[in-house]
PDB file of N, CA and C in Angstrom:
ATOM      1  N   UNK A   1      49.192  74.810  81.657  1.00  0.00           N
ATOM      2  CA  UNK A   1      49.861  73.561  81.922  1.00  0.00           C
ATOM      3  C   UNK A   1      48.909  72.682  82.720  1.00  0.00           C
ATOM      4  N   UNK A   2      48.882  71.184  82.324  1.00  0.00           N
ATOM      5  CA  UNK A   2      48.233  70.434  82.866  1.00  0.00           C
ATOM      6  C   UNK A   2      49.063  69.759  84.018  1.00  0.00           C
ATOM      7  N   UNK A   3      48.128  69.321  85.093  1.00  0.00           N
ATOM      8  CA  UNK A   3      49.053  68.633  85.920  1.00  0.00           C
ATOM      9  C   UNK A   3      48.817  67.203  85.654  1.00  0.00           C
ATOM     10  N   UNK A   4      49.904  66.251  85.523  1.00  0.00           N
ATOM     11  CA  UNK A   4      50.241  65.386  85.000  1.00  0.00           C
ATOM     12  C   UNK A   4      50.563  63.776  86.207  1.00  0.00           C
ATOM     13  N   UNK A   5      49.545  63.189  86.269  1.00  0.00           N
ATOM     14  CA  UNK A   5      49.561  61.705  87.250  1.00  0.00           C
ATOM     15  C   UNK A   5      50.517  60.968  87.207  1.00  0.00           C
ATOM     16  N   UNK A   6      51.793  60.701  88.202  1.00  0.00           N
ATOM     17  CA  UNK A   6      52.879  59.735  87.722  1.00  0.00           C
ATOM     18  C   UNK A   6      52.381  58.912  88.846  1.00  0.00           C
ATOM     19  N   UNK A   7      52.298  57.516  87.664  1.00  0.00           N
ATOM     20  CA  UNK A   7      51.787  56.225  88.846  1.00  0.00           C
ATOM     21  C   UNK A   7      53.753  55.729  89.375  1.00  0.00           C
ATOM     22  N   UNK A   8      53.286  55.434  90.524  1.00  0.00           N
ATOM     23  CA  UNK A   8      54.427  54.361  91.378  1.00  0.00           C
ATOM     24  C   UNK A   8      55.321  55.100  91.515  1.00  0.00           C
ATOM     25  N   UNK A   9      55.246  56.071  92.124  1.00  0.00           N
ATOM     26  CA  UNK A   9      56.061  57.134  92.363  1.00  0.00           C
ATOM     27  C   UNK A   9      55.801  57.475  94.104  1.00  0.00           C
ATOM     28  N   UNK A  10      56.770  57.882  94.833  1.00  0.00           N
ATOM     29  CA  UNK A  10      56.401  58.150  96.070  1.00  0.00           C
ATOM     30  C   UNK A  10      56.281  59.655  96.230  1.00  0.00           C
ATOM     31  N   UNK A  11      55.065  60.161  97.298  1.00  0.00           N
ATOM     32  CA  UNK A  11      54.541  61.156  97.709  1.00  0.00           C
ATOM     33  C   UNK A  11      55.895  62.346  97.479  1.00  0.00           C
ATOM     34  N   UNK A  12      57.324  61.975  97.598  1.00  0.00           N
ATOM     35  CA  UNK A  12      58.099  62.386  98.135  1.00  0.00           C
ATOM     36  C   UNK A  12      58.226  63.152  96.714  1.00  0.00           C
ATOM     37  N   UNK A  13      58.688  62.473  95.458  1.00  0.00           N
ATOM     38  CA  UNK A  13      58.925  62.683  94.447  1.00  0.00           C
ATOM     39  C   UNK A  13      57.917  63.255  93.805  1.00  0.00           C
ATOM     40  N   UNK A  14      56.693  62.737  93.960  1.00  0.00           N
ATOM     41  CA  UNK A  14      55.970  63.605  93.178  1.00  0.00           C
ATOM     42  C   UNK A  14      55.292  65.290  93.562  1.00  0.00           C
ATOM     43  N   UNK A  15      55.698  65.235  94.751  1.00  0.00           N
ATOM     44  CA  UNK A  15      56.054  66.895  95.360  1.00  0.00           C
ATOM     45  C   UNK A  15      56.685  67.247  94.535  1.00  0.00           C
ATOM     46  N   UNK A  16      58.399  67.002  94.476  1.00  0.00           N
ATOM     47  CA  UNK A  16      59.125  67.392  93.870  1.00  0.00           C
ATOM     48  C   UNK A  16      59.276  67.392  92.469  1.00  0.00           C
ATOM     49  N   UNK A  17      58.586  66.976  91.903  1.00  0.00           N
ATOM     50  CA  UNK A  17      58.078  66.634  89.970  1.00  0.00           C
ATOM     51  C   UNK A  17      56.805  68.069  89.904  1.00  0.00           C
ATOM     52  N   UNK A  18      55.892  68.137  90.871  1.00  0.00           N
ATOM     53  CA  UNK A  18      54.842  68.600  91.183  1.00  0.00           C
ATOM     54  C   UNK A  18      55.473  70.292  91.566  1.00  0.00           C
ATOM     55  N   UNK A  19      56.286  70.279  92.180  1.00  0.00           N
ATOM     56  CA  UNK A  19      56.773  71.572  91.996  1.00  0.00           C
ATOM     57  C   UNK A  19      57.818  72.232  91.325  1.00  0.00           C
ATOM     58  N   UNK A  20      58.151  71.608  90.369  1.00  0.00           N
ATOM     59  CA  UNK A  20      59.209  71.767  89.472  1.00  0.00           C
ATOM     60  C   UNK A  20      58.344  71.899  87.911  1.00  0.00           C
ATOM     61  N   UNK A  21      57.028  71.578  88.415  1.00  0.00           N
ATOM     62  CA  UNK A  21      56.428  71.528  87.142  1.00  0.00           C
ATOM     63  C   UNK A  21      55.783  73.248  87.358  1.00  0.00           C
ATOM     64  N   UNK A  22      55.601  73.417  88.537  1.00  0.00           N
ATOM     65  CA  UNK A  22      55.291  74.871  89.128  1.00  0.00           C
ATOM     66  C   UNK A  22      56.332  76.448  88.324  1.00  0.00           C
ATOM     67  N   UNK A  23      57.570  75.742  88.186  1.00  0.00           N
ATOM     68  CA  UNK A  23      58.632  76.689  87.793  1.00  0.00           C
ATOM     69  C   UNK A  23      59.461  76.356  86.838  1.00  0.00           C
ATOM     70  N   UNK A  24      59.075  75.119  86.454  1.00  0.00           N
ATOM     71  CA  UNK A  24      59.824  74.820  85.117  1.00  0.00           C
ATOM     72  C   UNK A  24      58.898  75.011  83.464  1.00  0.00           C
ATOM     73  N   UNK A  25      59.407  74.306  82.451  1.00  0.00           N
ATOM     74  CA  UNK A  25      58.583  74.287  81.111  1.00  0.00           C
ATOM     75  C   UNK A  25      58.533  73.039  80.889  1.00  0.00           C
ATOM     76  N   UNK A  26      56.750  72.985  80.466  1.00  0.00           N
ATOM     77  CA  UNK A  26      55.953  71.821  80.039  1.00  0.00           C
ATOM     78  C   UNK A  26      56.075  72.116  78.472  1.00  0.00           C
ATOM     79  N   UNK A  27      56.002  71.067  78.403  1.00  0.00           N
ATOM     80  CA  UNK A  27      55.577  70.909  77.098  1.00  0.00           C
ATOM     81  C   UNK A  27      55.254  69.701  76.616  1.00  0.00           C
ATOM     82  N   UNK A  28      53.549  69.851  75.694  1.00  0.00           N
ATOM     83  CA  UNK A  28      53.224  68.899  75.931  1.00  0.00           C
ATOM     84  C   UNK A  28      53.011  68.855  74.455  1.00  0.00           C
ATOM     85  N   UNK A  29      53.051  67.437  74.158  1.00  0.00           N
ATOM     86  CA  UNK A  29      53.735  66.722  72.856  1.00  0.00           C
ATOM     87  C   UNK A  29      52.358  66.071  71.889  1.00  0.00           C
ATOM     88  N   UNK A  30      52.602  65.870  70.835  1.00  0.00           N
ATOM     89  CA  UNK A  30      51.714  65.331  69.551  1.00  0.00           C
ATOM     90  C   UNK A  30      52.630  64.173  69.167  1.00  0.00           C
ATOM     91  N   UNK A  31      52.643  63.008  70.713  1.00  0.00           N
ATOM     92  CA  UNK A  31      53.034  61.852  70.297  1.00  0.00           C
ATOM     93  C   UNK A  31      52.478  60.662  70.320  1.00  0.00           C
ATOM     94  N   UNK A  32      52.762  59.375  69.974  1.00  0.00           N
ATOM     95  CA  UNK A  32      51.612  58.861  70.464  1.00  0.00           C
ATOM     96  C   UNK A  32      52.846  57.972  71.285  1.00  0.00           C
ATOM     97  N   UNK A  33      53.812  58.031  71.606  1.00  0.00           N
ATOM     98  CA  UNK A  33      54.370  57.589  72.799  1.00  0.00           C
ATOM     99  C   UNK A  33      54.781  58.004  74.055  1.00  0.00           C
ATOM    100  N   UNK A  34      54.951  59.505  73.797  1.00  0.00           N
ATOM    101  CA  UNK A  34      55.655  60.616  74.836  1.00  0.00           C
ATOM    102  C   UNK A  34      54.537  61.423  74.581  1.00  0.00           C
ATOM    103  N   UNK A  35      53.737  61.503  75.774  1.00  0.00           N
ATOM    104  CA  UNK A  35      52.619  62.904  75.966  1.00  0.00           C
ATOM    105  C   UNK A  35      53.446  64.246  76.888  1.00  0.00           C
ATOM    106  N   UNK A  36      53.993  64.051  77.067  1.00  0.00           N
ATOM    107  CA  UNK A  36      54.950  65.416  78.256  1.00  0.00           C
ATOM    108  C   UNK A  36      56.392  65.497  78.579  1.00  0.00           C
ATOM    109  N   UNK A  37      56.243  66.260  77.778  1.00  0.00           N
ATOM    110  CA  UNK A  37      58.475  66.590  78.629  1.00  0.00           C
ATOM    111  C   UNK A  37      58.509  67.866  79.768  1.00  0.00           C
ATOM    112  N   UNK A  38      58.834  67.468  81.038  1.00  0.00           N
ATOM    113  CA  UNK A  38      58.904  68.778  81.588  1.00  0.00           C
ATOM    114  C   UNK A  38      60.017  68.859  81.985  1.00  0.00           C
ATOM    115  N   UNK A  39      61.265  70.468  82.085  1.00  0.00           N
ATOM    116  CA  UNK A  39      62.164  70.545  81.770  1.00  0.00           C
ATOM    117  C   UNK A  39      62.655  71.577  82.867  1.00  0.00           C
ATOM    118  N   UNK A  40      63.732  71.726  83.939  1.00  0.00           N
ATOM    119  CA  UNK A  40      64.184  72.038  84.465  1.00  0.00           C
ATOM    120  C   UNK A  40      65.415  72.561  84.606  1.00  0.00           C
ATOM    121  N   UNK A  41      65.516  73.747  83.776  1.00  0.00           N
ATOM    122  CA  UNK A  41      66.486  74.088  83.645  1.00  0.00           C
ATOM    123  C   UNK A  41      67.879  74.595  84.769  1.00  0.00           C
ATOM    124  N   UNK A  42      66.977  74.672  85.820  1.00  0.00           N
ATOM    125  CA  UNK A  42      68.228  74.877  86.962  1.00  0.00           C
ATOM    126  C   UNK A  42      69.331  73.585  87.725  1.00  0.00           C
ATOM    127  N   UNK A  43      68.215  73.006  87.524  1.00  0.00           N
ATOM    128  CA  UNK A  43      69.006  71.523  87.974  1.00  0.00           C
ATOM    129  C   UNK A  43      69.209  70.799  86.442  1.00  0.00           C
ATOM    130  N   UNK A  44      68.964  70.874  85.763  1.00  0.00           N
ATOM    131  CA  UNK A  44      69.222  70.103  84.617  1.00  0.00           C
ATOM    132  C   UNK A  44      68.399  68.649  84.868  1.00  0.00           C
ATOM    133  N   UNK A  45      67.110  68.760  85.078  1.00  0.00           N
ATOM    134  CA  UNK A  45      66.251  67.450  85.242  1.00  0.00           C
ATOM    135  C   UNK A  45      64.990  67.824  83.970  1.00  0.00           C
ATOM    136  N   UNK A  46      64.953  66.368  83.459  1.00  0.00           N
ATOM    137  CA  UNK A  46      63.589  66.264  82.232  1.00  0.00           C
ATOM    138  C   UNK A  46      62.857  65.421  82.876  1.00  0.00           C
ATOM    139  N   UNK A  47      61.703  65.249  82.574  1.00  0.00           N
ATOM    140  CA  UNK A  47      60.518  64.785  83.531  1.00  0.00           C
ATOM    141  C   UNK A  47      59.959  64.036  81.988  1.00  0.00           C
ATOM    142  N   UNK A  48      60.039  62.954  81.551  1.00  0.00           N
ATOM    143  CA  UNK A  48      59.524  62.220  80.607  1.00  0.00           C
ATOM    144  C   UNK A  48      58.323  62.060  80.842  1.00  0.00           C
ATOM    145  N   UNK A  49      56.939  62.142  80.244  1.00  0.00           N
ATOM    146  CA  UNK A  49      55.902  61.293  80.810  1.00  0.00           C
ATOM    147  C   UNK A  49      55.272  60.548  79.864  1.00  0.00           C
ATOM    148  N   UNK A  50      55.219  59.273  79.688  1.00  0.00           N
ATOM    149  CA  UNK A  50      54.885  58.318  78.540  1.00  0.00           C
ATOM    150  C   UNK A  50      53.634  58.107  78.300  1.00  0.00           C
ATOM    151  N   UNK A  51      53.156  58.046  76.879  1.00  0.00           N
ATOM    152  CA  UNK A  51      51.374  57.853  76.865  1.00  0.00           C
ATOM    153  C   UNK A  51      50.914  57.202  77.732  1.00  0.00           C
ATOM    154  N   UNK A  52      51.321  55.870  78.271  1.00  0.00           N
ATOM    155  CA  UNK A  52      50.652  54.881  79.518  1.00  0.00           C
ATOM    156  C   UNK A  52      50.584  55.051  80.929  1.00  0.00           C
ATOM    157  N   UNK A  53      51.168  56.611  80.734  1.00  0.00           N
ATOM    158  CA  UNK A  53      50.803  57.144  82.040  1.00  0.00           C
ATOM    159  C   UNK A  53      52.394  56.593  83.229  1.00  0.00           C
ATOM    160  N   UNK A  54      53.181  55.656  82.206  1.00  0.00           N
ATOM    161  CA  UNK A  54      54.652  55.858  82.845  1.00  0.00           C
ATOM    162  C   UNK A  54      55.456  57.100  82.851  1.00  0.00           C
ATOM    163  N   UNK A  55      56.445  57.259  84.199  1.00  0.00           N
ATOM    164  CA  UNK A  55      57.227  58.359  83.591  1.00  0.00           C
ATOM    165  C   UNK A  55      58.687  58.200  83.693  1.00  0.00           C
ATOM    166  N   UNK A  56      59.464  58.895  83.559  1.00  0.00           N
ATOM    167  CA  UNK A  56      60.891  58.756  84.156  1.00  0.00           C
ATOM    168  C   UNK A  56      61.757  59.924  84.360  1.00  0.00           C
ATOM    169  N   UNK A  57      62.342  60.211  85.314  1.00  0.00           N
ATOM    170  CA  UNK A  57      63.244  61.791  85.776  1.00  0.00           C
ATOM    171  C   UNK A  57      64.604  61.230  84.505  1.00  0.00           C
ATOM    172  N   UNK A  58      65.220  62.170  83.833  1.00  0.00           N
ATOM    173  CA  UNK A  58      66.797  62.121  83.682  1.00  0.00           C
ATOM    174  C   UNK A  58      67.536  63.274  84.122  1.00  0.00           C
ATOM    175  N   UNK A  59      68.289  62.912  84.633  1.00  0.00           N
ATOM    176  CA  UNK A  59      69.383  64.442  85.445  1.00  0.00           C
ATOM    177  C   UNK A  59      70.737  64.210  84.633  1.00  0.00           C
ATOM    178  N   UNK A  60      70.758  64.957  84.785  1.00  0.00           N
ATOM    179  CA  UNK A  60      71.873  65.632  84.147  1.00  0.00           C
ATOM    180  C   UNK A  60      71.782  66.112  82.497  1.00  0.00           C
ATOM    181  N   UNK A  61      70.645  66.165  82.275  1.00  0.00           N
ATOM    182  CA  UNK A  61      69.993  66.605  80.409  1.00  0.00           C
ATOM    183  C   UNK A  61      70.229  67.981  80.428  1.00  0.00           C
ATOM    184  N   UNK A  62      71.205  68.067  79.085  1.00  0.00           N
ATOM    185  CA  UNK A  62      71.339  69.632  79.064  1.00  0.00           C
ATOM    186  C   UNK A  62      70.454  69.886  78.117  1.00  0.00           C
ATOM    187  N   UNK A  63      70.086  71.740  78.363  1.00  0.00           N
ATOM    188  CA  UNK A  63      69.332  72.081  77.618  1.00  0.00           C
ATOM    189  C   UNK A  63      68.992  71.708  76.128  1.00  0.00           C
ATOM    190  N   UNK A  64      70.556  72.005  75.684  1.00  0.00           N
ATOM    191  CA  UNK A  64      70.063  71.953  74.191  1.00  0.00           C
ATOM    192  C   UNK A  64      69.821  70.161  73.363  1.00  0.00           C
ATOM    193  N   UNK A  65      70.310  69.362  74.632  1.00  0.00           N
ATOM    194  CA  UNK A  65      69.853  67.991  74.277  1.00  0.00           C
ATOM    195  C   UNK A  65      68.390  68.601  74.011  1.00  0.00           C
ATOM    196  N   UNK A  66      67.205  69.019  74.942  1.00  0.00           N
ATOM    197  CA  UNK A  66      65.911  69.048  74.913  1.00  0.00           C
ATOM    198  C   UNK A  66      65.747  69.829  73.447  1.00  0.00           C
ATOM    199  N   UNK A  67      66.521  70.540  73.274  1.00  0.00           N
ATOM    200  CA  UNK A  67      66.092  71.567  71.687  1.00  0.00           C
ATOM    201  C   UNK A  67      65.954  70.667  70.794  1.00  0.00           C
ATOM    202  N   UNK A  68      67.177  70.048  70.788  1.00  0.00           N
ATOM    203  CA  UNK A  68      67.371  68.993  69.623  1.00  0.00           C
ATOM    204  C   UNK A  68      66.364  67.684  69.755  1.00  0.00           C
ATOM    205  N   UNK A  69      65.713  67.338  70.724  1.00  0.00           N
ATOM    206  CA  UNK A  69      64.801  66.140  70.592  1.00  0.00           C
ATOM    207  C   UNK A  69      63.708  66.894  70.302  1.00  0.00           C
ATOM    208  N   UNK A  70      63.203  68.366  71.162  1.00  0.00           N
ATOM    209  CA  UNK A  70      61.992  69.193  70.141  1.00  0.00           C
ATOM    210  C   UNK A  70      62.052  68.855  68.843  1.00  0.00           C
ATOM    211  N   UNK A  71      63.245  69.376  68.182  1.00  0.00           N
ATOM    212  CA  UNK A  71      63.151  69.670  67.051  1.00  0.00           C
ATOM    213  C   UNK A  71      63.142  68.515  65.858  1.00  0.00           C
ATOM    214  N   UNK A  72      62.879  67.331  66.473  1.00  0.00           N
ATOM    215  CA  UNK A  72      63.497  65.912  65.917  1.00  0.00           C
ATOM    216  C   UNK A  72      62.388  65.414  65.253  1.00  0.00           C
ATOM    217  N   UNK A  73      62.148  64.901  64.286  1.00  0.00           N
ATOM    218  CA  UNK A  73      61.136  64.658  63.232  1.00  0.00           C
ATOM    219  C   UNK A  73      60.161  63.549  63.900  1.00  0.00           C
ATOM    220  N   UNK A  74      60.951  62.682  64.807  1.00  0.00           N
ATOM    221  CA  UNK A  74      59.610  61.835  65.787  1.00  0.00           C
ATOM    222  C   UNK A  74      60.248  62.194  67.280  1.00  0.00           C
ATOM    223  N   UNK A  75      59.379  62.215  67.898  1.00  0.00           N
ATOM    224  CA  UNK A  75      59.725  62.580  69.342  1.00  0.00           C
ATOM    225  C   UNK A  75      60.067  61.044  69.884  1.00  0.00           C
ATOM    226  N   UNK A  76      59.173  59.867  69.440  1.00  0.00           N
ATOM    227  CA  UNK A  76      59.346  58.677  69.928  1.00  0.00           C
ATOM    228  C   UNK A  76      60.668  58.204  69.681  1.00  0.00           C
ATOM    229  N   UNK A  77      60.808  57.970  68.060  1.00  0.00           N
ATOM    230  CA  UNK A  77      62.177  57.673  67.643  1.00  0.00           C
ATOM    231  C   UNK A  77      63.368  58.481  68.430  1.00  0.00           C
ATOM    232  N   UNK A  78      63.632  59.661  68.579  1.00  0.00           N
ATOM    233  CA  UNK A  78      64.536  60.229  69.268  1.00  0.00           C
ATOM    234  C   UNK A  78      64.537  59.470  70.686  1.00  0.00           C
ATOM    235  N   UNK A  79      63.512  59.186  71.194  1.00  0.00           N
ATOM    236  CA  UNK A  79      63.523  58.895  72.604  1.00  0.00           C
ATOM    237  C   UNK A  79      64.446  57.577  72.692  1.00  0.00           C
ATOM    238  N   UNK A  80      64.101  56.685  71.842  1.00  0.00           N
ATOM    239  CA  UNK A  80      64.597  55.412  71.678  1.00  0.00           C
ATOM    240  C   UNK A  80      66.256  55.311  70.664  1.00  0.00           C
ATOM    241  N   UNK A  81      66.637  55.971  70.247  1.00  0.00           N
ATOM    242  CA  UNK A  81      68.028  56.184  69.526  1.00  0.00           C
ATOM    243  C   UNK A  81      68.661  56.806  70.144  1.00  0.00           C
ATOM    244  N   UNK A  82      68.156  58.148  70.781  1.00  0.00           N
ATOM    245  CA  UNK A  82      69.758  59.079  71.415  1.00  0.00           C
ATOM    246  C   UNK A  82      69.252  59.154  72.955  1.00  0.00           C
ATOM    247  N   UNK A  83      68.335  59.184  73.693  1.00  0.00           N
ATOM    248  CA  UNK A  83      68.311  59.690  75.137  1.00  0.00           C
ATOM    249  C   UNK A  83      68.022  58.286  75.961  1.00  0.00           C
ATOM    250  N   UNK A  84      67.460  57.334  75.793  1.00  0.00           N
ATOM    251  CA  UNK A  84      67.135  56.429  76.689  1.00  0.00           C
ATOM    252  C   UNK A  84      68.112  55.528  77.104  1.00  0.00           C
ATOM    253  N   UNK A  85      68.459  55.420  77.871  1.00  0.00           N
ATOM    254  CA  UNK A  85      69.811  54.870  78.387  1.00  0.00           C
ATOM    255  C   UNK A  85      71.356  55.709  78.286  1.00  0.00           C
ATOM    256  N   UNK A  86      70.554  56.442  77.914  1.00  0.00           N
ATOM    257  CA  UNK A  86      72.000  57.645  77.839  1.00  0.00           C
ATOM    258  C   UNK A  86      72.237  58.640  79.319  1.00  0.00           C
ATOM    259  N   UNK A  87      70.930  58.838  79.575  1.00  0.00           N
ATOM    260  CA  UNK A  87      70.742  59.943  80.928  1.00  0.00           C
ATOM    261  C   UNK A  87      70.433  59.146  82.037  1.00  0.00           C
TER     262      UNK A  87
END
């Protein structure tokens, strides 16, 4: 697993992104909009990280939401039809 730069983020959070990436699952993507989902299954937090080096937390993502956007024929398109503004 790579460790992954979230700009404009405070020290505070990116501890906490930073160690969740320690004990959670990366996975890192063949997109050209979404380079990283990291996934937290105890708290139910996804860690988006966008090719431009943006990112965004969603809480409350259940697991098998994450199966089903794996498994989704564009990772981008999914991002933009079922999860973004949803979580």
């Amino acid at each position: 697993m790579r460790l992954l730069t979230i700009p404009k983020r405070s020290r505070a959070a990116l501890r906490r992104v930073t160690n969740h990436m320690a004990r959670s699952s990366a996975t890192m993507l063949a997109s050209s909009a979404i380079s990283a989902l990291i996934y937290d299954p105890d708290t139910e937090s996804c860690w988006v990280h966008f090719a431009d080096g943006a990112s965004v937390e969603l809480n409350g993502f259940p697991e098998i939401e994450l199966e089903r956007w794996l498994a989704a024929g564009s990772i981008g398109a999914y991002w933009d039809n079922v999860v973004r503004g949803r979580y």
